[in-house]
N, C-alpha and C. Protein backbone atom coordinates (compact mmCIF):
# COMPACT_ATOMS: atom_id res chain seq x y z
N UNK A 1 -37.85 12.88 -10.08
CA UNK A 1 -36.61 13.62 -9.82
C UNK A 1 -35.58 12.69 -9.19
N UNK A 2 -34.33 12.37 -9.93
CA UNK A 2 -33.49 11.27 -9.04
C UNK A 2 -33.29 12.10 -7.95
N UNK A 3 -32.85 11.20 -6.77
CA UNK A 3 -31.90 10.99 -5.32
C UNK A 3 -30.79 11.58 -5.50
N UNK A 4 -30.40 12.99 -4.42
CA UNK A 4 -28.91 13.34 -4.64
C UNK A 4 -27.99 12.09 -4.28
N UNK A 5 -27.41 12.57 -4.48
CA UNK A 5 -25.73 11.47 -4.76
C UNK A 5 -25.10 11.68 -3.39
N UNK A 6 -24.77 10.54 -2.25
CA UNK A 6 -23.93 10.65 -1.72
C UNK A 6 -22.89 10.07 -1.94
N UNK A 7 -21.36 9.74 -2.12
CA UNK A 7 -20.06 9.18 -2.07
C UNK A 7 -19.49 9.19 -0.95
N UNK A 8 -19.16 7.45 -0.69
CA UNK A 8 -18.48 6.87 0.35
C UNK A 8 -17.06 6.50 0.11
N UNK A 9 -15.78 6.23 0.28
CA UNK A 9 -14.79 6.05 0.47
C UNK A 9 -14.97 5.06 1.26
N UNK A 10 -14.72 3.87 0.83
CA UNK A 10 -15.04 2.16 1.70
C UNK A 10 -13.80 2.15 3.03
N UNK A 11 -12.41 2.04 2.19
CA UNK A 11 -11.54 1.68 3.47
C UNK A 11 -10.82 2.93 4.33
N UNK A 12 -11.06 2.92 5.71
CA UNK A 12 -10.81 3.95 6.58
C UNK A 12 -12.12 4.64 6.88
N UNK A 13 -12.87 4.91 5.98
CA UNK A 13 -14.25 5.37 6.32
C UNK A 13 -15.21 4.96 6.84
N UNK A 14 -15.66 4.17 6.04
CA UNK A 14 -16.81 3.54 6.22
C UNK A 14 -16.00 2.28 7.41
N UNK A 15 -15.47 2.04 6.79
CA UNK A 15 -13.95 0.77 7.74
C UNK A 15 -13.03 1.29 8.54
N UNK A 16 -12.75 0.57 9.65
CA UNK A 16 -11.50 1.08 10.50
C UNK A 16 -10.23 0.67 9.82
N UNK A 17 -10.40 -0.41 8.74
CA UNK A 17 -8.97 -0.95 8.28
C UNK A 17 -9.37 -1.08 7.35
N UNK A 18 -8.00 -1.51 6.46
CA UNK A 18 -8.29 -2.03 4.62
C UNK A 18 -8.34 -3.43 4.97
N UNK A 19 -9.60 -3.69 3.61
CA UNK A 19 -10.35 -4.85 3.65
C UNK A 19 -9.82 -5.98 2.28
N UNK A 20 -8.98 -4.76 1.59
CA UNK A 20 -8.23 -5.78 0.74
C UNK A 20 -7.50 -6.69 1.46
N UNK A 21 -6.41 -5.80 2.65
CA UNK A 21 -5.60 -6.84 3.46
C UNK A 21 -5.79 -7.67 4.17
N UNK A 22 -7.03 -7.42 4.98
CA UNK A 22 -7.79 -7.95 5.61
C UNK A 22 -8.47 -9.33 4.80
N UNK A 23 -8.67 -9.17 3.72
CA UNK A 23 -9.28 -10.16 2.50
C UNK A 23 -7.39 -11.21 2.94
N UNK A 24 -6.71 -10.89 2.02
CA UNK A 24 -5.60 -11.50 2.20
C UNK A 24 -5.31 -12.56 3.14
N UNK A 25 -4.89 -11.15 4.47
CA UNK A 25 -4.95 -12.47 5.58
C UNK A 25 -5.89 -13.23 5.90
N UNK A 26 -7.25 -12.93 6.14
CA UNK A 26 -8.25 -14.02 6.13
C UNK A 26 -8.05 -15.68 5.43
N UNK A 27 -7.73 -15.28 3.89
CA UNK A 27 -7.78 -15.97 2.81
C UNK A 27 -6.31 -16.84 2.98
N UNK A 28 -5.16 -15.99 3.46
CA UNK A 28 -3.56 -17.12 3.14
C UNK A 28 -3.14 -16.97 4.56
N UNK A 29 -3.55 -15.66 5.28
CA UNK A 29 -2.98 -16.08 6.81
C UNK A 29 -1.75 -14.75 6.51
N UNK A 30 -1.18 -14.22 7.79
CA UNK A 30 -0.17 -13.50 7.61
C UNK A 30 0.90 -13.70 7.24
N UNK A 31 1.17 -15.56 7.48
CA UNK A 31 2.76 -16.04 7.46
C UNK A 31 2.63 -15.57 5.71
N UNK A 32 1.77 -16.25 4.88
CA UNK A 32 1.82 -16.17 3.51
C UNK A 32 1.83 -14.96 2.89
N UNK A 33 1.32 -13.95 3.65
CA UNK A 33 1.46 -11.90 2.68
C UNK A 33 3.10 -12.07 3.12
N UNK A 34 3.59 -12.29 4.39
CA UNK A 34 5.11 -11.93 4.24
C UNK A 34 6.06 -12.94 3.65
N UNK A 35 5.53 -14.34 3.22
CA UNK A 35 6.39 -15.36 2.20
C UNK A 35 6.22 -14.42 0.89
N UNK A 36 5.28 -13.40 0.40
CA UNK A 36 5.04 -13.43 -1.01
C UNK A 36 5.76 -11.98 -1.17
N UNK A 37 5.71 -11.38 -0.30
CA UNK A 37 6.51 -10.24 -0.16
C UNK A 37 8.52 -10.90 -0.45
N UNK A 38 8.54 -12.19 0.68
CA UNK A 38 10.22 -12.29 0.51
C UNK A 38 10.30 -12.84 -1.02
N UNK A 39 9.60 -13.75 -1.49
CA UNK A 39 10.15 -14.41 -2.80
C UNK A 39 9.75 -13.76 -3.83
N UNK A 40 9.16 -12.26 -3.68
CA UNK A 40 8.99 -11.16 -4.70
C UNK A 40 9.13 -10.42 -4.34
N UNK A 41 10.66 -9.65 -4.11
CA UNK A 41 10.62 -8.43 -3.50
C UNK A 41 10.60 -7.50 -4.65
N UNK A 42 10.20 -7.83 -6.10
CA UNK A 42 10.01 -6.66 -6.71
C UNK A 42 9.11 -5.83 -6.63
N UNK A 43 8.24 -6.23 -6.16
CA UNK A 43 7.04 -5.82 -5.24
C UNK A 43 6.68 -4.90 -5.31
N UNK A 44 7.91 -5.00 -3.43
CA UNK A 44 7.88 -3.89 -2.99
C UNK A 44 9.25 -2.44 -3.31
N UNK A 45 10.17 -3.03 -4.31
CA UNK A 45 10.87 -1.86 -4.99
C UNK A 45 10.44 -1.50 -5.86
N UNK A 46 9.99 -1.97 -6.81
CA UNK A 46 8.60 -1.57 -7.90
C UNK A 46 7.84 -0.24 -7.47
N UNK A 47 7.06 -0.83 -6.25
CA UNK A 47 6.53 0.13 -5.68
C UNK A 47 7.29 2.01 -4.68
N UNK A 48 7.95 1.35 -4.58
CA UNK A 48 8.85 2.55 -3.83
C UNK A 48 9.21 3.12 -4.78
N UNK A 49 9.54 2.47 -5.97
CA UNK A 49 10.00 3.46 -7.13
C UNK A 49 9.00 3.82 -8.07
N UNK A 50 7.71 3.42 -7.64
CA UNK A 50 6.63 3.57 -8.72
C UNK A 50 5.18 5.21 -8.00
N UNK A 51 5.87 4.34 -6.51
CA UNK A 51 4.11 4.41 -6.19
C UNK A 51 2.84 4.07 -6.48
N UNK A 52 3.16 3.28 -7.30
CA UNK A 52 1.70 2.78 -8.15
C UNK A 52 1.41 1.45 -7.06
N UNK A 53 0.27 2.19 -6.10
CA UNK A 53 -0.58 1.14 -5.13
C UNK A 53 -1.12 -0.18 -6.33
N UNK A 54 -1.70 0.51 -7.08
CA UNK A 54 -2.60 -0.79 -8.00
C UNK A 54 -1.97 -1.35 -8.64
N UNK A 55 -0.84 -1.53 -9.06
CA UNK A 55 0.21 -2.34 -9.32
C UNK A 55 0.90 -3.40 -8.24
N UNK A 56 1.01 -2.38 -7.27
CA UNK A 56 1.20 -3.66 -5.67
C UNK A 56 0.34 -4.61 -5.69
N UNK A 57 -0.95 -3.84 -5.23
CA UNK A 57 -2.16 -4.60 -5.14
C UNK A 57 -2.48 -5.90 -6.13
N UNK A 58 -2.61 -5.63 -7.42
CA UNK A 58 -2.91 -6.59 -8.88
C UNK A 58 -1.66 -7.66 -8.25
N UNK A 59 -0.14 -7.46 -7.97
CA UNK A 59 0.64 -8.37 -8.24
C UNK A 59 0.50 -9.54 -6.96
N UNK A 60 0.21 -8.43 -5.82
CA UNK A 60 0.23 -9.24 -4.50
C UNK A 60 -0.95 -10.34 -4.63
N UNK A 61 -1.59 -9.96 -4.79
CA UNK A 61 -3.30 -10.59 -5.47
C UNK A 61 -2.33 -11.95 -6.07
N UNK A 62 -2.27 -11.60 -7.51
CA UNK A 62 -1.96 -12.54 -8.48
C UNK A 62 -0.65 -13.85 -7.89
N UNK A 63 0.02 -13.47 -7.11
CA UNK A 63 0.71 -14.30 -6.58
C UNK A 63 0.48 -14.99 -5.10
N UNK A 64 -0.44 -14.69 -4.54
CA UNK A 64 -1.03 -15.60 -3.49
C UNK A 64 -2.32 -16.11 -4.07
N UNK A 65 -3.21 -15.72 -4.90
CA UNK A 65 -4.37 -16.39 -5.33
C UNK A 65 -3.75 -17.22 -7.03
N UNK A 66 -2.96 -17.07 -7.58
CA UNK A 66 -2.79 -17.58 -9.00
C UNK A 66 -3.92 -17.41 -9.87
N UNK A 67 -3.85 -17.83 -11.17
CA UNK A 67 -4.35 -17.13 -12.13
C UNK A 67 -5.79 -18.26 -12.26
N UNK A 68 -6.77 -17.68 -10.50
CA UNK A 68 -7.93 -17.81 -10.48
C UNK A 68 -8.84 -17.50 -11.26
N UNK A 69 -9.98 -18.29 -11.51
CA UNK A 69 -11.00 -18.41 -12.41
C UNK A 69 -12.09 -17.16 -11.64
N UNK A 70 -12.44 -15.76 -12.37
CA UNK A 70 -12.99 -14.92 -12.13
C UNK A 70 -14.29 -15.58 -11.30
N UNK A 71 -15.22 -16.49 -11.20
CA UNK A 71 -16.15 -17.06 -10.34
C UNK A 71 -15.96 -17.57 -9.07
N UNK A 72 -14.66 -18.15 -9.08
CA UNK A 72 -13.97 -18.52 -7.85
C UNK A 72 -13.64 -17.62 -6.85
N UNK A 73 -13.02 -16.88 -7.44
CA UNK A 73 -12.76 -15.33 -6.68
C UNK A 73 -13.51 -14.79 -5.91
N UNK A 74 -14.69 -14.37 -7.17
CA UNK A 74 -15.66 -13.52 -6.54
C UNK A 74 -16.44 -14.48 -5.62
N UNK A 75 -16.48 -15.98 -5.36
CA UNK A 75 -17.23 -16.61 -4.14
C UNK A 75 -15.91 -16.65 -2.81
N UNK A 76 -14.69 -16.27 -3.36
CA UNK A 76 -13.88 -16.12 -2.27
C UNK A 76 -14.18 -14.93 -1.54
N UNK A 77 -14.62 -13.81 -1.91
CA UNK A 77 -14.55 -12.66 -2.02
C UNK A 77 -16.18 -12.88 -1.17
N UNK A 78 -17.26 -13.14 -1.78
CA UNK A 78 -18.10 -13.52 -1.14
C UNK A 78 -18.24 -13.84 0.07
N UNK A 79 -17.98 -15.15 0.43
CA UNK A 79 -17.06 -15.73 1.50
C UNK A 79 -16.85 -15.00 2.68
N UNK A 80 -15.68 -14.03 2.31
CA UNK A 80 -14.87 -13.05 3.24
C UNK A 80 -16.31 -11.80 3.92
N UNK A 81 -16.78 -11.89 2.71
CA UNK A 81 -17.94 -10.82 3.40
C UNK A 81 -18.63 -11.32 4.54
N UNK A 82 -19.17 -12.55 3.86
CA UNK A 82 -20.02 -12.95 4.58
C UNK A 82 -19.71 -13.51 6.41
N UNK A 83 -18.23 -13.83 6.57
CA UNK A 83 -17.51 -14.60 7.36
C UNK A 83 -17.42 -12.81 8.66
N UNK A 84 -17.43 -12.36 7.37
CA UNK A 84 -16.73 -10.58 8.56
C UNK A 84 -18.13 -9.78 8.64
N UNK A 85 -19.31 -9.73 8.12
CA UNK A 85 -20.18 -8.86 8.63
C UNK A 85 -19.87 -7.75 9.08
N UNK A 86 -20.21 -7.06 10.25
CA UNK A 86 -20.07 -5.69 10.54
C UNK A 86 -18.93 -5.48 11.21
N UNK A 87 -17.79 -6.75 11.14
CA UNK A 87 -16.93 -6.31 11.95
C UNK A 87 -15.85 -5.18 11.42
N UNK A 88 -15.84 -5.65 10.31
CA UNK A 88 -14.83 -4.21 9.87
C UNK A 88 -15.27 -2.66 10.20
N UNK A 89 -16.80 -1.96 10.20
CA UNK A 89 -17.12 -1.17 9.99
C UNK A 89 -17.84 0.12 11.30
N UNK A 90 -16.92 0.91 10.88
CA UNK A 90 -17.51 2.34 12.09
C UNK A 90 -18.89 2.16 12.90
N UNK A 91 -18.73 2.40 13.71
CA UNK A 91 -20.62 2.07 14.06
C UNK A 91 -20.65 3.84 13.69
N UNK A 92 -19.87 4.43 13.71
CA UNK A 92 -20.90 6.19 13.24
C UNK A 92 -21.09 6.03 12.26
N UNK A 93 -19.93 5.49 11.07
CA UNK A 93 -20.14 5.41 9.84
C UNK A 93 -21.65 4.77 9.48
N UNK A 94 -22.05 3.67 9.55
CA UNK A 94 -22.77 2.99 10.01
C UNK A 94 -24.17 3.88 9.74
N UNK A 95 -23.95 4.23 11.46
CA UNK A 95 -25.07 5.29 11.51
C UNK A 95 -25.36 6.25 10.48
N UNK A 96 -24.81 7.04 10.06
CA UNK A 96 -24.56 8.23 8.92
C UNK A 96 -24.99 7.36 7.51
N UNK A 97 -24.39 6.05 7.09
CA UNK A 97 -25.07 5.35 6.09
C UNK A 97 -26.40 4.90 6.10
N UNK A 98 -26.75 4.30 6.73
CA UNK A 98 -28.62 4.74 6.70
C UNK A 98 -29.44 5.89 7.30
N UNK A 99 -28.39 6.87 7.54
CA UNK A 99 -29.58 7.63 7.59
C UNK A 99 -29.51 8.25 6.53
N UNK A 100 -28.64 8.46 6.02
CA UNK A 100 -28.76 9.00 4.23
C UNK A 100 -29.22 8.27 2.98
N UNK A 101 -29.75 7.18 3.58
CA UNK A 101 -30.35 5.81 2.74
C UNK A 101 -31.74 6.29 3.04
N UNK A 102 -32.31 6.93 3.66
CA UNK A 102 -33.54 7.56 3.43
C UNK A 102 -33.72 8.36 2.28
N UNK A 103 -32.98 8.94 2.04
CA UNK A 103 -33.31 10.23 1.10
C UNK A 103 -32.30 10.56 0.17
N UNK A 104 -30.70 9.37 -0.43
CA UNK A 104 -29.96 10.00 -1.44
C UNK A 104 -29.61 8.48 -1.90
N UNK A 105 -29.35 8.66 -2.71
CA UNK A 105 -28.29 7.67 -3.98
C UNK A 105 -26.98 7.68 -2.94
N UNK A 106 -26.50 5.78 -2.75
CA UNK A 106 -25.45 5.98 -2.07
C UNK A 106 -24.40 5.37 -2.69
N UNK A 107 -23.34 5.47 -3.28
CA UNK A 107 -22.50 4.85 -3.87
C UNK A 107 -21.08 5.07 -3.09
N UNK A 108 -21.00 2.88 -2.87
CA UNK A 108 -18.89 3.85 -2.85
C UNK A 108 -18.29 3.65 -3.59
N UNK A 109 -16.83 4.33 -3.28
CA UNK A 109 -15.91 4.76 -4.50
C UNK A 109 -14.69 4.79 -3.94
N UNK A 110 -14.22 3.36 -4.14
CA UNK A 110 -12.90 2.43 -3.22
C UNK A 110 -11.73 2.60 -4.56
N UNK A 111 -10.78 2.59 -3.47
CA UNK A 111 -9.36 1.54 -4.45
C UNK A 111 -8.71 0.31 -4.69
N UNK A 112 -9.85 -0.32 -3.61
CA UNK A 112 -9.64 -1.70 -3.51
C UNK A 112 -10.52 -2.22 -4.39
N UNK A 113 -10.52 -3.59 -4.63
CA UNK A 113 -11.36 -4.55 -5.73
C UNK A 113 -12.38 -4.11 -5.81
N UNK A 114 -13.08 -3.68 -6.92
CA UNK A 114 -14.24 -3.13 -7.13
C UNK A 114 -15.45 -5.34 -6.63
N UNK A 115 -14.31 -5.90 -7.24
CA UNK A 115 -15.18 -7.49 -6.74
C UNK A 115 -15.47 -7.78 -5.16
N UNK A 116 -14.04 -7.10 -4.61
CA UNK A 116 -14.33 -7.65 -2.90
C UNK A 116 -15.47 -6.22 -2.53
N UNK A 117 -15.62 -5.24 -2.68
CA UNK A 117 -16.04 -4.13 -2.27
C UNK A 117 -17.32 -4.29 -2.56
N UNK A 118 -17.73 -4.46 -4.00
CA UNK A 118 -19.15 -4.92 -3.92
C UNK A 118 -19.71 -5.77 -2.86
N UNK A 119 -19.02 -6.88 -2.56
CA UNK A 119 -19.79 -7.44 -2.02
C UNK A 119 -20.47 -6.98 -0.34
N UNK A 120 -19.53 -6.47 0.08
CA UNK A 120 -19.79 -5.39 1.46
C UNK A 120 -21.09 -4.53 0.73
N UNK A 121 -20.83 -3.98 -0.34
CA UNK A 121 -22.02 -3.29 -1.21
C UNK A 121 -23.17 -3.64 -0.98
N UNK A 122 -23.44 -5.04 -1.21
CA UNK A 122 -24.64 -5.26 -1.35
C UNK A 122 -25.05 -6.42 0.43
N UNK A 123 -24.69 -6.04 1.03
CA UNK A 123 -24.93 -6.34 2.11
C UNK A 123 -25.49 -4.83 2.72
N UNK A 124 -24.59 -3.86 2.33
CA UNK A 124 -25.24 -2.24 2.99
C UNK A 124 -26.38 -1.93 2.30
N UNK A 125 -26.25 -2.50 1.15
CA UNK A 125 -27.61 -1.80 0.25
C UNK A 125 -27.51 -0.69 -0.50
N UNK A 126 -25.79 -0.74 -0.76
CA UNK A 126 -25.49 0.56 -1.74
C UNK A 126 -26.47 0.37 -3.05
N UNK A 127 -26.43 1.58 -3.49
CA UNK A 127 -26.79 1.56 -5.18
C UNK A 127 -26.11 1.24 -6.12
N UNK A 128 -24.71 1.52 -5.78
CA UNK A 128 -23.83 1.23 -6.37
C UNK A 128 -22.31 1.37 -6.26
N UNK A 129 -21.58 0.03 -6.09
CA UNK A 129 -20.02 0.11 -5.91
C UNK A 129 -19.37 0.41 -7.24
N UNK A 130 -18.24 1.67 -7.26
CA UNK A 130 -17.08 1.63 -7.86
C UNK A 130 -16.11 1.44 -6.95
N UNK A 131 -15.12 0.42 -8.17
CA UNK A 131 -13.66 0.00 -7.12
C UNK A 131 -12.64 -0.24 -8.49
N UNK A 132 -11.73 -0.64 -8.34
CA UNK A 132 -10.78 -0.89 -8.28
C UNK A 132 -10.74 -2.11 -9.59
N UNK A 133 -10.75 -2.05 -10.57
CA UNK A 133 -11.12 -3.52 -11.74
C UNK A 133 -9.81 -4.20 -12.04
N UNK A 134 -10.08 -5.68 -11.33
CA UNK A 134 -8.85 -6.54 -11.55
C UNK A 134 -8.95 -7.20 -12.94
N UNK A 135 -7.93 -7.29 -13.49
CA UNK A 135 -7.50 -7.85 -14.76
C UNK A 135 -7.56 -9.10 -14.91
N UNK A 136 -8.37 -9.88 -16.06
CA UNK A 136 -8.74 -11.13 -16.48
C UNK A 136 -8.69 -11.69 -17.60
N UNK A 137 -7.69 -12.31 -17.97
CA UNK A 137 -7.24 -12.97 -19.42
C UNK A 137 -9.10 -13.66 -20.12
N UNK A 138 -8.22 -14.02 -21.25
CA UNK A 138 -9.52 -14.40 -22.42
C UNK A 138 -10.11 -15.54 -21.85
N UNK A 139 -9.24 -16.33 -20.66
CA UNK A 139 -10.11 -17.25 -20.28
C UNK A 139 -10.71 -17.22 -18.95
N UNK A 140 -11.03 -16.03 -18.52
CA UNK A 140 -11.46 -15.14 -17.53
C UNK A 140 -10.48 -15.58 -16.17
N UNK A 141 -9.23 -15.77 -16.11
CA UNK A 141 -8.65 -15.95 -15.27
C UNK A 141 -7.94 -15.02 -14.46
N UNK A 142 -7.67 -14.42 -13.26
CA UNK A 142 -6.45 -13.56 -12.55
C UNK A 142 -5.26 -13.25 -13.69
N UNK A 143 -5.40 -11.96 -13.49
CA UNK A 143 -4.12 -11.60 -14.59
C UNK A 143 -2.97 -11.15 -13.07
N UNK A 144 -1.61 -10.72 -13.44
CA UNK A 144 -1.13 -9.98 -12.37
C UNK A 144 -1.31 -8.36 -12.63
N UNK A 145 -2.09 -8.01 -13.37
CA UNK A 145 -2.06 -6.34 -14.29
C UNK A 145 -4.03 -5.92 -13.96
N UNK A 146 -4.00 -4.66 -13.86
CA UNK A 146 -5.51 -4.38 -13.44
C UNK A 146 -6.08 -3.89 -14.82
N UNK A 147 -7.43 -3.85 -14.33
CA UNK A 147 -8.29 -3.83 -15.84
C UNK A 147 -8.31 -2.18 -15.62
N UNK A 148 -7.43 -1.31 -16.22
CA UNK A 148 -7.71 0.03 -16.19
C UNK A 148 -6.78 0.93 -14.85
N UNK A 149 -6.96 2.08 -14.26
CA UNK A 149 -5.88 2.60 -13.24
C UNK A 149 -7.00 2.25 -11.90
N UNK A 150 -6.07 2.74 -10.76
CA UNK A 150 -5.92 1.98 -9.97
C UNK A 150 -7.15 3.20 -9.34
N UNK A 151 -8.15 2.87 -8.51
CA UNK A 151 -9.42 3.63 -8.28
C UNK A 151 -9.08 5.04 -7.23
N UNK A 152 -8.19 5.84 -7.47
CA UNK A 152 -8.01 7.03 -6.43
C UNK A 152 -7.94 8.22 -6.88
N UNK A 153 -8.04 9.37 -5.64
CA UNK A 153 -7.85 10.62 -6.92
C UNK A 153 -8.67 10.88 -7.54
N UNK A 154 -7.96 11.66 -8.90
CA UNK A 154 -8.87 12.24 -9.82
C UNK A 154 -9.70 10.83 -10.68
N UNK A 155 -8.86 9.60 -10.95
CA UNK A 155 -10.17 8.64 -11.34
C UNK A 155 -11.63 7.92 -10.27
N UNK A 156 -11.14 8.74 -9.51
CA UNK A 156 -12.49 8.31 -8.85
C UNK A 156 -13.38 8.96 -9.15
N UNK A 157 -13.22 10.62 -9.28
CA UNK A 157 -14.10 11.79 -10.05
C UNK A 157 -14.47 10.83 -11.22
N UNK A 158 -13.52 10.41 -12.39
CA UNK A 158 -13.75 10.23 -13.61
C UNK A 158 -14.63 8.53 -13.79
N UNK A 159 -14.39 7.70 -13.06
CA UNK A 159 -15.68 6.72 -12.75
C UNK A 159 -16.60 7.44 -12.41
N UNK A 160 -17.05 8.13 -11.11
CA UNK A 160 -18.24 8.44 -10.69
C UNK A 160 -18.57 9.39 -11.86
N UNK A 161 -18.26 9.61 -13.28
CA UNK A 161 -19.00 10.69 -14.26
C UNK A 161 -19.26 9.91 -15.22
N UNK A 162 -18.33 8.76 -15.50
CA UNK A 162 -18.08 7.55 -16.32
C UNK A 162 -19.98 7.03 -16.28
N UNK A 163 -19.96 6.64 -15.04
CA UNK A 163 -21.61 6.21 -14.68
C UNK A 163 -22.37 7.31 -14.94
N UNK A 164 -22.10 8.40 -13.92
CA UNK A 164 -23.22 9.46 -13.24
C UNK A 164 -23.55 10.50 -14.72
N UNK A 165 -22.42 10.72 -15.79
CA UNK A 165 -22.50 11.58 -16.92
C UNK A 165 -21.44 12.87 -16.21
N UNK A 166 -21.78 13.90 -17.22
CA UNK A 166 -20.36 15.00 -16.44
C UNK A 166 -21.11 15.68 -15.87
N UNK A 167 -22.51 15.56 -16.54
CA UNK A 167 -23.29 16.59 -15.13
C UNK A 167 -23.44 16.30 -13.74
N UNK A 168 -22.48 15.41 -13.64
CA UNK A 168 -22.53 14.67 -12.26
C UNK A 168 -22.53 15.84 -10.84
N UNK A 169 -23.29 15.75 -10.31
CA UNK A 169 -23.50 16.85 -9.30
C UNK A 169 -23.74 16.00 -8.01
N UNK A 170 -22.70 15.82 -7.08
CA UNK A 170 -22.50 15.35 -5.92
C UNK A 170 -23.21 16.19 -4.77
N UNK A 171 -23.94 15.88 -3.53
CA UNK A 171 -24.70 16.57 -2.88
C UNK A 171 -23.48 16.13 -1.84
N UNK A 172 -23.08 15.08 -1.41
CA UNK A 172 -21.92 14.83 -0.45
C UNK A 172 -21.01 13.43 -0.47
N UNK A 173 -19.42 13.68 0.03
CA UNK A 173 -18.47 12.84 -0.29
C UNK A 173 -18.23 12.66 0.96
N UNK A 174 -17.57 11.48 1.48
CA UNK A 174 -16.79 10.80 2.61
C UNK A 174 -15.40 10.47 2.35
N UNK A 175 -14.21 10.86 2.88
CA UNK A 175 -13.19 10.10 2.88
C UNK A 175 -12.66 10.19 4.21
N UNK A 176 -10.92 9.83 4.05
CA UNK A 176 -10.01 10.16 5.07
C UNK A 176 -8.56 10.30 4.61
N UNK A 177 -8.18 10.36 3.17
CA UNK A 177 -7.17 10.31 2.83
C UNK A 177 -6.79 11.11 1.33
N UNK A 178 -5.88 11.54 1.18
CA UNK A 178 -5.98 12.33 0.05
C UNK A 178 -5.77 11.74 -1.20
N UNK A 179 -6.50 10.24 -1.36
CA UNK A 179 -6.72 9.84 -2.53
C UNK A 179 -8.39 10.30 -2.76
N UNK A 180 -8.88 10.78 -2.06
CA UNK A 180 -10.49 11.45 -1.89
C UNK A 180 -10.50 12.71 -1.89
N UNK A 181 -9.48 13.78 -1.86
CA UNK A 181 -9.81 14.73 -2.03
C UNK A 181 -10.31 15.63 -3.37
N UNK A 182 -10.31 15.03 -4.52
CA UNK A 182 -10.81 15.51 -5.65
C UNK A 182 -12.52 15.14 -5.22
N UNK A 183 -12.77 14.15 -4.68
CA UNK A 183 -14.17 13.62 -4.75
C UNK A 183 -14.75 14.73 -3.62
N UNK A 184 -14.11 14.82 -2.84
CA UNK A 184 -14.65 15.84 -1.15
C UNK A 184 -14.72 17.06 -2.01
N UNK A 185 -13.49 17.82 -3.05
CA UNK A 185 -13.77 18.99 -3.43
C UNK A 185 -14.77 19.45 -4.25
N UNK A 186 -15.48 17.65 -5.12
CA UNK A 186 -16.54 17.99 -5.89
C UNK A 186 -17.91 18.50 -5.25
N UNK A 187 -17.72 17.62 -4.06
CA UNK A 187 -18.93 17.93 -3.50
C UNK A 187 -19.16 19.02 -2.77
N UNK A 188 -21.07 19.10 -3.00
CA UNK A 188 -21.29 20.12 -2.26
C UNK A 188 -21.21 20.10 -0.80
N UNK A 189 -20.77 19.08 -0.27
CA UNK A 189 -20.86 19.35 1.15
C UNK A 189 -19.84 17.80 0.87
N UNK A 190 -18.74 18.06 1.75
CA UNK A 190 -17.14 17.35 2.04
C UNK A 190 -16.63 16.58 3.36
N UNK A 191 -16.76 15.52 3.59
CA UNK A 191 -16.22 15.43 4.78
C UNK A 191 -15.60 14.82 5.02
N UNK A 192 -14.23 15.29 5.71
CA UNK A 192 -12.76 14.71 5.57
C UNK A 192 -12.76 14.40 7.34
N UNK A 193 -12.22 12.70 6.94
CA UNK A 193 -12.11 11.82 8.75
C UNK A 193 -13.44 12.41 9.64
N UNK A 194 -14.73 12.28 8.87
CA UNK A 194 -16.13 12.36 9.96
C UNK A 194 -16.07 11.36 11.09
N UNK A 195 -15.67 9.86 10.43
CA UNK A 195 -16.24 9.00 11.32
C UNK A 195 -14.62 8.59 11.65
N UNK A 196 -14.62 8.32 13.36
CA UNK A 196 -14.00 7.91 13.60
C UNK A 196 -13.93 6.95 15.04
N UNK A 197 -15.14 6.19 15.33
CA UNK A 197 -15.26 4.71 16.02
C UNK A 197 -14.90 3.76 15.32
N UNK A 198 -14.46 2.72 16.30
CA UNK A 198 -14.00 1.52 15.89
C UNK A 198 -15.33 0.62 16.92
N UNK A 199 -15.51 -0.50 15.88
CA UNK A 199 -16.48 -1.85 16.62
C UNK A 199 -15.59 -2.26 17.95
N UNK A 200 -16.67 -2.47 18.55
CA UNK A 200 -16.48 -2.57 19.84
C UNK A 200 -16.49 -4.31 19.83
């Protein structure tokens, strides 16, 4: 008989902060997110007139890292995990993630890089990360455009069925923001801003 399904929401949840940005500054430093912001401010009017986060995200990416070789990345990305350990993450959250690692299927289901997110993934011992798929030309390089929409909302339902099938039957969801509330309403049991410690 499989493991019910729990769903995590990586940044704010499981995290006190986003770990994409956090990736960023680590990786170029703060002076460089606000150089790439001034010498592209289409950016951020793009965005004000778009709202499309994963469009920010893909471009901000693509212009402080350049049109990186998909292996490189993901050991940058690596890297960052390995360098930050538990500092990003709730100690309740924390708590609440293994103890449901006894007894359910744990998957998260981010909007950030499904590449940087895994790797926190497999340090927790998820079953499985969905995130966020960055775009990679024929010669597997950084595109500035994402491979598909941007991971929130109702496509987070539609990944987690993409994998799970449509009989997908959620036993419980985590978020804190109402790009999770389709995922909280699937489930049978919802929980909106549970965890809220920060590492000490």
């Amino acid at each position: 008989m499989p493991l019910p399904i729990h769903a995590f929401d990586f940044d704010g949840t499981l995290t006190y902060k986003d770990s994409f940005t956090a990736f960023l500054a680590w990786q170029c430093g703060h002076a460089q997110l606000a150089l790439a912001f001034a010498r592209h401010p289409y950016m951020l009017t793009d965005y004000l007139r778009t709202r499309d986060r994963g469009a920010l995200k893909s471009h901000l990416l693509y212009h402080l890292m350049g049109p990186m070789r998909r292996d490189e990345l993901q050991a940058r990305f690596s890297a960052f995990a390995e360098a930050t350990g538990d500092r990003l993450f709730r100690p309740d959250a924390l708590h609440t993630w293994a103890k449901v690692g006894q007894h359910a299927e744990r998957v998260i289901v981010t909007a950030s890089p499904e590449m940087l997110v895994g790797e926190f993934g497999k340090k927790l011992g998820a079953e499985r990360t969905i995130g966020t798929r960055l775009g990679f030309d024929a010669d597997d390089r950084l595109t500035p455009h994402l491979d598909g929409p941007n991971c929130r909302s109702e496509e987070k339902m539609r990944r987690l069925r993409e994998v799970y099938g449509e009989a997908l039957g959620l036993e419980a969801a985590y978020g804190d923001t109402s790009g999770d509330l389709e995922m909280l309403k699937a489930a049978r049991s919802g929980h909106y801003r549970l965890f809220v410690k920060k590492p000490v």
